[in-house]
N, C-alpha and C. Protein backbone atom coordinates (compact mmCIF):
# COMPACT_ATOMS: atom_id res chain seq x y z
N UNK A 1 -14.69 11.06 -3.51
CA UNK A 1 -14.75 10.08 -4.56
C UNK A 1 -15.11 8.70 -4.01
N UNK A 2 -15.66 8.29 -2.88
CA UNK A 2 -15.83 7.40 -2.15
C UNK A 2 -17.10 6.28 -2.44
N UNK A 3 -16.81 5.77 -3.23
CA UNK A 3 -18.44 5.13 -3.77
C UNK A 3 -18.43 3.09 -3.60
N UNK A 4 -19.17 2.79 -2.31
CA UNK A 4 -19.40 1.52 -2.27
C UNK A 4 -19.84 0.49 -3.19
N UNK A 5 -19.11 -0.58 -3.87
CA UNK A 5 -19.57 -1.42 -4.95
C UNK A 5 -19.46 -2.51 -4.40
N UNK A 6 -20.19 -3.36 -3.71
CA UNK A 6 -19.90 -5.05 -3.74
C UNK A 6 -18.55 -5.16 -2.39
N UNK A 7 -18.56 -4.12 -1.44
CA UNK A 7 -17.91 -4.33 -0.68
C UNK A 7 -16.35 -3.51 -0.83
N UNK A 8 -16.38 -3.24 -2.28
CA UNK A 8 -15.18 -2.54 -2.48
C UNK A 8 -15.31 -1.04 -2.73
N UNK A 9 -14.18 -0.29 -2.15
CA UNK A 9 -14.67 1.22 -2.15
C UNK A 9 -13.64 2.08 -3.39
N UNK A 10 -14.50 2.47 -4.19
CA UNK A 10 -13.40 3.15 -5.20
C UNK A 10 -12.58 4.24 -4.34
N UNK A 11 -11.38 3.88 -4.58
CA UNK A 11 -9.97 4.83 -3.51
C UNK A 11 -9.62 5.92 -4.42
N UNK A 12 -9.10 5.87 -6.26
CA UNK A 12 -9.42 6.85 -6.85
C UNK A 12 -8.88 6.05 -8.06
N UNK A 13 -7.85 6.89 -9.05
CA UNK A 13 -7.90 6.85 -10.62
C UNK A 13 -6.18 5.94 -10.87
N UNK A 14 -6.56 4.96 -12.03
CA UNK A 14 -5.09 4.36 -11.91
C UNK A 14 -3.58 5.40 -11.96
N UNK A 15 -4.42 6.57 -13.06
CA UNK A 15 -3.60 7.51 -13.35
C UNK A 15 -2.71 8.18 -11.92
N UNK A 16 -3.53 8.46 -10.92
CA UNK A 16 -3.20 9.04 -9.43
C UNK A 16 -2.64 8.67 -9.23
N UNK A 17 -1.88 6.98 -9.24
CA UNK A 17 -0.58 6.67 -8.64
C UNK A 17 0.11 6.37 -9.44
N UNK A 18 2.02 6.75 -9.13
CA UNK A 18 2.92 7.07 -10.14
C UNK A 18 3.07 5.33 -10.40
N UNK A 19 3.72 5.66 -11.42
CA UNK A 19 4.46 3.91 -11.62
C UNK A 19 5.26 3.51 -10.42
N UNK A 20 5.51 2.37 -10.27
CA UNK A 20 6.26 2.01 -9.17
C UNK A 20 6.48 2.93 -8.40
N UNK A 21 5.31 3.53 -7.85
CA UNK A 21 5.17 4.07 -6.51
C UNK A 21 3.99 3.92 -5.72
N UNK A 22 3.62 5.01 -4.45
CA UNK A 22 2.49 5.41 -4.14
C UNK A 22 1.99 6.48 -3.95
N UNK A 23 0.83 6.59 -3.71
CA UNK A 23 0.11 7.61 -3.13
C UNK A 23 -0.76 7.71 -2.04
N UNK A 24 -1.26 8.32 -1.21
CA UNK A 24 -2.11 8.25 -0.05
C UNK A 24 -3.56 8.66 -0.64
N UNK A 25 -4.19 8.28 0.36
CA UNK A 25 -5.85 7.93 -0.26
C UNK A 25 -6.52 7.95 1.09
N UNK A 26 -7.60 8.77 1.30
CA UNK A 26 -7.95 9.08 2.63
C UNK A 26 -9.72 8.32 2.51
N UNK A 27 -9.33 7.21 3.00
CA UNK A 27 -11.20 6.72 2.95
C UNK A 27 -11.88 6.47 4.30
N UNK A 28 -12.92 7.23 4.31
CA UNK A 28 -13.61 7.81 5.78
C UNK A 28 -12.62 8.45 6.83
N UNK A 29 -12.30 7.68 8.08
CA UNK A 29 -11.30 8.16 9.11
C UNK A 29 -9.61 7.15 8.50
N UNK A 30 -9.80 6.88 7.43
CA UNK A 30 -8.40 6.14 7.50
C UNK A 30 -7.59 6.71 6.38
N UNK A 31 -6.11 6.69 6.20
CA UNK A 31 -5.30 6.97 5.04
C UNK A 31 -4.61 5.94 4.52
N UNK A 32 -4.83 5.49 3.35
CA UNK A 32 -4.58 3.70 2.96
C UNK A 32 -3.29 4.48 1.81
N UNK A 33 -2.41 3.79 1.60
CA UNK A 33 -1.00 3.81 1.00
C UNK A 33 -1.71 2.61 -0.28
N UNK A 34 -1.60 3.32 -1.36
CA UNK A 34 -1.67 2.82 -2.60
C UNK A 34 -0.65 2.43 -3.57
N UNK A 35 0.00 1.37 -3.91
CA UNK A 35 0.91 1.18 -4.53
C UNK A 35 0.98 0.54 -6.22
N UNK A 36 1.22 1.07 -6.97
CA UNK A 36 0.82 0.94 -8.28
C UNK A 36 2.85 0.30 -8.67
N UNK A 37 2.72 -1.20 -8.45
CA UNK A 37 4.42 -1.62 -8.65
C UNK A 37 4.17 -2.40 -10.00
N UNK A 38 3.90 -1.57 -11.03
CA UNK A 38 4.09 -1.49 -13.00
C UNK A 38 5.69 -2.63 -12.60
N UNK A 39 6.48 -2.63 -12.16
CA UNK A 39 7.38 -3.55 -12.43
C UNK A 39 7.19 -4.96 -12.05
N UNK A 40 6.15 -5.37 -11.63
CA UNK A 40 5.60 -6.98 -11.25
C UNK A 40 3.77 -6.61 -11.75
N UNK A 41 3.80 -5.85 -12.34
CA UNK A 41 2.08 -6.04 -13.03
C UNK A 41 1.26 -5.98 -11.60
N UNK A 42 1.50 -5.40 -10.41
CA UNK A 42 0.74 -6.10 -9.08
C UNK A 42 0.51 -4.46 -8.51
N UNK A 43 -0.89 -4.19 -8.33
CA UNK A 43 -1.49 -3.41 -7.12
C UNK A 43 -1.33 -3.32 -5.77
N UNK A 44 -0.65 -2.89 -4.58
CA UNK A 44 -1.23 -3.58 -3.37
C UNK A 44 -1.66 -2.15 -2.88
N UNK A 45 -2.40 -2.55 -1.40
CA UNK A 45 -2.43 -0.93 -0.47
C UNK A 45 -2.37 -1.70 0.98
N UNK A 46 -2.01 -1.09 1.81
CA UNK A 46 -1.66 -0.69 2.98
C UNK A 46 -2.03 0.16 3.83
N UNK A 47 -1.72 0.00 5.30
CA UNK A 47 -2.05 1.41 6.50
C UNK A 47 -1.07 2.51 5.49
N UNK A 48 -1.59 4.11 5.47
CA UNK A 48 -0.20 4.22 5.05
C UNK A 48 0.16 5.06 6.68
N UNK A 49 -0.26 4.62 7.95
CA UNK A 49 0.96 4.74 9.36
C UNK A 49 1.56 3.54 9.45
N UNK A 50 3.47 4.33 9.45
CA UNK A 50 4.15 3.49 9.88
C UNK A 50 4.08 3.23 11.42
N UNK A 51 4.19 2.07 11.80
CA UNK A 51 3.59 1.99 12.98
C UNK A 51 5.33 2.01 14.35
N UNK A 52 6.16 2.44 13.33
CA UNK A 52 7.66 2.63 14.45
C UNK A 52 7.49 3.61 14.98
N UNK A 53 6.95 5.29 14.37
CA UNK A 53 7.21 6.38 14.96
C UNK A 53 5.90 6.88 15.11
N UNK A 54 4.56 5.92 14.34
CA UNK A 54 3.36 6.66 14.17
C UNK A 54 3.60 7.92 13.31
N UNK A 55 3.74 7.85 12.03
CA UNK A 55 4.22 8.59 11.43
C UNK A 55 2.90 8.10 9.83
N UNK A 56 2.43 9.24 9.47
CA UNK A 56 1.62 8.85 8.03
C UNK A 56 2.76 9.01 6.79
N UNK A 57 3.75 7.89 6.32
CA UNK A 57 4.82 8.34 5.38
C UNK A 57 4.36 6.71 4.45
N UNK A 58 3.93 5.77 4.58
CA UNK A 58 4.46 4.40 4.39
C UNK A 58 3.76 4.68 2.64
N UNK A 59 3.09 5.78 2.19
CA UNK A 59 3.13 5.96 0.62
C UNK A 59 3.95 6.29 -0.38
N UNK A 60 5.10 6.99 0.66
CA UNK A 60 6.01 7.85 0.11
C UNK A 60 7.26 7.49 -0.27
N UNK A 61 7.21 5.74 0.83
CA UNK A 61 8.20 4.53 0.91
C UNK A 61 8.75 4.12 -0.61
N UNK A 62 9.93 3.59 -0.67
CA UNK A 62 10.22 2.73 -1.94
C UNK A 62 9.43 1.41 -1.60
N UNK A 63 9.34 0.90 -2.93
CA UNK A 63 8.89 -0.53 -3.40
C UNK A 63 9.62 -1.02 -3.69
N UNK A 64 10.36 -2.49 -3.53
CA UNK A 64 10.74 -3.18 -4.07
C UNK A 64 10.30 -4.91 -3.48
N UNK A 65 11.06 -5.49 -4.21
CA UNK A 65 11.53 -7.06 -3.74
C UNK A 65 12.58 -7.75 -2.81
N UNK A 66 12.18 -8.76 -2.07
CA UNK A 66 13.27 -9.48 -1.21
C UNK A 66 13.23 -10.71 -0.93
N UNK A 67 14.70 -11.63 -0.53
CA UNK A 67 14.28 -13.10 -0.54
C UNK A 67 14.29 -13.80 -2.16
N UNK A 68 14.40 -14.98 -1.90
CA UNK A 68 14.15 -15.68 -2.73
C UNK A 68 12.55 -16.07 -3.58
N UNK A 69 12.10 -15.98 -2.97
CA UNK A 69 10.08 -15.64 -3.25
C UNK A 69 10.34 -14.56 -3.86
N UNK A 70 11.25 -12.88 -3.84
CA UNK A 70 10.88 -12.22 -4.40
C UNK A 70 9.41 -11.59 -3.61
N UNK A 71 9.58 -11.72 -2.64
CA UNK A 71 8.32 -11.24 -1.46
C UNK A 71 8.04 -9.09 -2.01
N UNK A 72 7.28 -8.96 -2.79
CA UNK A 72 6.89 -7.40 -2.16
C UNK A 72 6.91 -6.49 -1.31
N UNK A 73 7.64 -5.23 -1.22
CA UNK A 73 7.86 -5.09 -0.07
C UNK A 73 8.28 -3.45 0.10
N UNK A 74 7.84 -2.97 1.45
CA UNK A 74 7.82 -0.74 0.77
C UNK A 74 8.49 -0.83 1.99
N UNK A 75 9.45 0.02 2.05
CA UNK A 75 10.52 0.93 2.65
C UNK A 75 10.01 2.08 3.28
N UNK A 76 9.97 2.36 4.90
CA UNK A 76 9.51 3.64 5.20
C UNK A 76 10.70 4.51 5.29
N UNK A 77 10.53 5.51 4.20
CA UNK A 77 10.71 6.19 3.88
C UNK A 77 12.02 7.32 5.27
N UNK A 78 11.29 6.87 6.53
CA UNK A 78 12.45 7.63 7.70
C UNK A 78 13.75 6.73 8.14
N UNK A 79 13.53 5.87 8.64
CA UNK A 79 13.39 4.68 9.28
C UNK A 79 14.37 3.54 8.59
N UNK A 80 13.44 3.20 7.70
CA UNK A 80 13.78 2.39 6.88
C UNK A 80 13.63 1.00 7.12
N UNK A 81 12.48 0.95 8.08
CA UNK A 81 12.28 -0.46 8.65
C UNK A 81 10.99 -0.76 7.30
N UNK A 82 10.78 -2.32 6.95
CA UNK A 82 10.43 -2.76 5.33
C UNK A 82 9.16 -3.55 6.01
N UNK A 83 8.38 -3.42 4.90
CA UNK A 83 7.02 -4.13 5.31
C UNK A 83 6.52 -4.88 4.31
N UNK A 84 6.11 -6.08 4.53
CA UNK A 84 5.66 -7.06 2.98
C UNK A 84 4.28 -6.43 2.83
N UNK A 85 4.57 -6.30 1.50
CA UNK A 85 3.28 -5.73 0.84
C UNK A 85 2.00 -6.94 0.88
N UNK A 86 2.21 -7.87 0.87
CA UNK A 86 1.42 -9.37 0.85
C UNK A 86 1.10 -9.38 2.12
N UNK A 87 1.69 -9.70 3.49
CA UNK A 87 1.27 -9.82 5.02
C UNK A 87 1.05 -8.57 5.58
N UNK A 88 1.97 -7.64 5.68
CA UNK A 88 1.83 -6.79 6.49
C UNK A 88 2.84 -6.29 7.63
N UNK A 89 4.13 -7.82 7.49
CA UNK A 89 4.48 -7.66 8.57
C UNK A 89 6.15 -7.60 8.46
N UNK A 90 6.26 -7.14 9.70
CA UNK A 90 7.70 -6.16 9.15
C UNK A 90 9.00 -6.92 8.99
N UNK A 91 9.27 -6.99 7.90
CA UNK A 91 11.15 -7.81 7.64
C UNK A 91 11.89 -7.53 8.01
N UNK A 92 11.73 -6.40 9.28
CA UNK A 92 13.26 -5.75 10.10
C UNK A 92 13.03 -5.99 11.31
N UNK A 93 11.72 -5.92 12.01
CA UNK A 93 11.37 -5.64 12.97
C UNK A 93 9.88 -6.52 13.39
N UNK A 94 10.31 -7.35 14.25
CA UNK A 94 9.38 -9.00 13.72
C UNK A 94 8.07 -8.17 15.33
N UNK A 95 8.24 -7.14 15.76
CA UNK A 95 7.21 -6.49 16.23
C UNK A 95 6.54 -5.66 15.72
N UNK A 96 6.30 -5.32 14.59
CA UNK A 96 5.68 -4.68 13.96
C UNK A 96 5.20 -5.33 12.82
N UNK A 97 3.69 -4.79 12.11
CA UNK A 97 3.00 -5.00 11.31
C UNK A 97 2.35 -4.07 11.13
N UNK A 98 1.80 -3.89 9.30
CA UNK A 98 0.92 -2.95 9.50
C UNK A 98 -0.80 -3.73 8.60
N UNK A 99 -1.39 -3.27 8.60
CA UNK A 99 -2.82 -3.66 8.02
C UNK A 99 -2.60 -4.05 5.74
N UNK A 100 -3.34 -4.48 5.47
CA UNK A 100 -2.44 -4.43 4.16
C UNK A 100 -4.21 -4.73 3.93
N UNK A 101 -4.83 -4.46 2.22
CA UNK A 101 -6.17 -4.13 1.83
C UNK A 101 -6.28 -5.08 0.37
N UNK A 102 -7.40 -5.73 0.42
CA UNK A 102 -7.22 -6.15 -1.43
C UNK A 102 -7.70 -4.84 -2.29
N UNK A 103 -7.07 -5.38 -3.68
CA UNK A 103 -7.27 -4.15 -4.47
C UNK A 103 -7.54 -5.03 -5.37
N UNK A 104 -8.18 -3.53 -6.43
CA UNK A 104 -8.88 -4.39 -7.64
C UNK A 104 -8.44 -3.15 -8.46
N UNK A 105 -8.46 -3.69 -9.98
CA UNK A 105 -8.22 -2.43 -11.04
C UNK A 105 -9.70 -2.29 -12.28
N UNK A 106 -9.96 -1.76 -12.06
CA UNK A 106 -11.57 -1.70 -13.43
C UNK A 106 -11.99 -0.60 -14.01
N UNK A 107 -11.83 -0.60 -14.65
CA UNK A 107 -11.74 0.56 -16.71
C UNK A 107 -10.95 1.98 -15.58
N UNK A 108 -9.56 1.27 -15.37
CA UNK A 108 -8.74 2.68 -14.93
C UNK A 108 -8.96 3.12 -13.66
N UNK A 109 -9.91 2.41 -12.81
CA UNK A 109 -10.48 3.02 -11.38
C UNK A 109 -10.13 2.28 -10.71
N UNK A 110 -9.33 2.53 -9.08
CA UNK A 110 -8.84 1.83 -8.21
C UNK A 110 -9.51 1.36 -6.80
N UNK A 111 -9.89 0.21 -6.94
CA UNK A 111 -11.09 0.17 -6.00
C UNK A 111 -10.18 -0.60 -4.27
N UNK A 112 -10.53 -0.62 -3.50
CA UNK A 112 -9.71 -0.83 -1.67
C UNK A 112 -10.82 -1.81 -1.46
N UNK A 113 -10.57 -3.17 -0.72
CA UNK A 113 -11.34 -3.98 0.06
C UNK A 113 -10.99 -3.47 1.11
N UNK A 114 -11.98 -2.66 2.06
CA UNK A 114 -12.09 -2.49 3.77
C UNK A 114 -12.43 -3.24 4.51
């Protein structure tokens, strides 16, 4: 389903990811963590490797909020070390980061800035 528009690559269908969750999305050699968080109206995506154990889980993570900002933010799922959905970089573990992607939403199709 991989189709280049203006720099952005359709990843797949809004429907594919649950409400306040994610799903994994495999574009070329990479697997990007898609997050559809319906409870702040906001898209994001991500590596989905957590980069503590090298582990492909960071789609499977909870979503939520933290802080006073209310910062975005997914839970790996083993671990449980937290990653801002906005930077990338980890709120438990100030050595770690992971890659984070713009997203776009258009007539239902979920498009990844690479």
């Amino acid at each position: 389903m991989e189709t280049l528009i203006d720099n952005w690559v359709l990843a797949c269908l809004v429907d594919d990811v649950p409400e306040n969750g994610g799903a994994c999305v495999k574009l070329g050699d990479e697997q990007i963590a898609v997050f559809n968080f319906t409870r702040r109206g906001e898209w994001f995506a991500t590596q989905n490797l957590c980069p503590h154990k090298q582990q492909m889980v960071l789609s499977r993570g909870m979503i939520g909020s933290t802080g006073e900002s209310c910062e975005p933010k997914v839970a790996c799922p083993f671990h449980k070390n937290t990653f801002s959905l906005l930077s990338g970089q980890c709120l438990t573990n100030e050595e770690l980061s992971i890659k984070t992607y713009g997203v776009r939403i258009e007539d239902g199709k979920v498009f990844i800035s690479l």
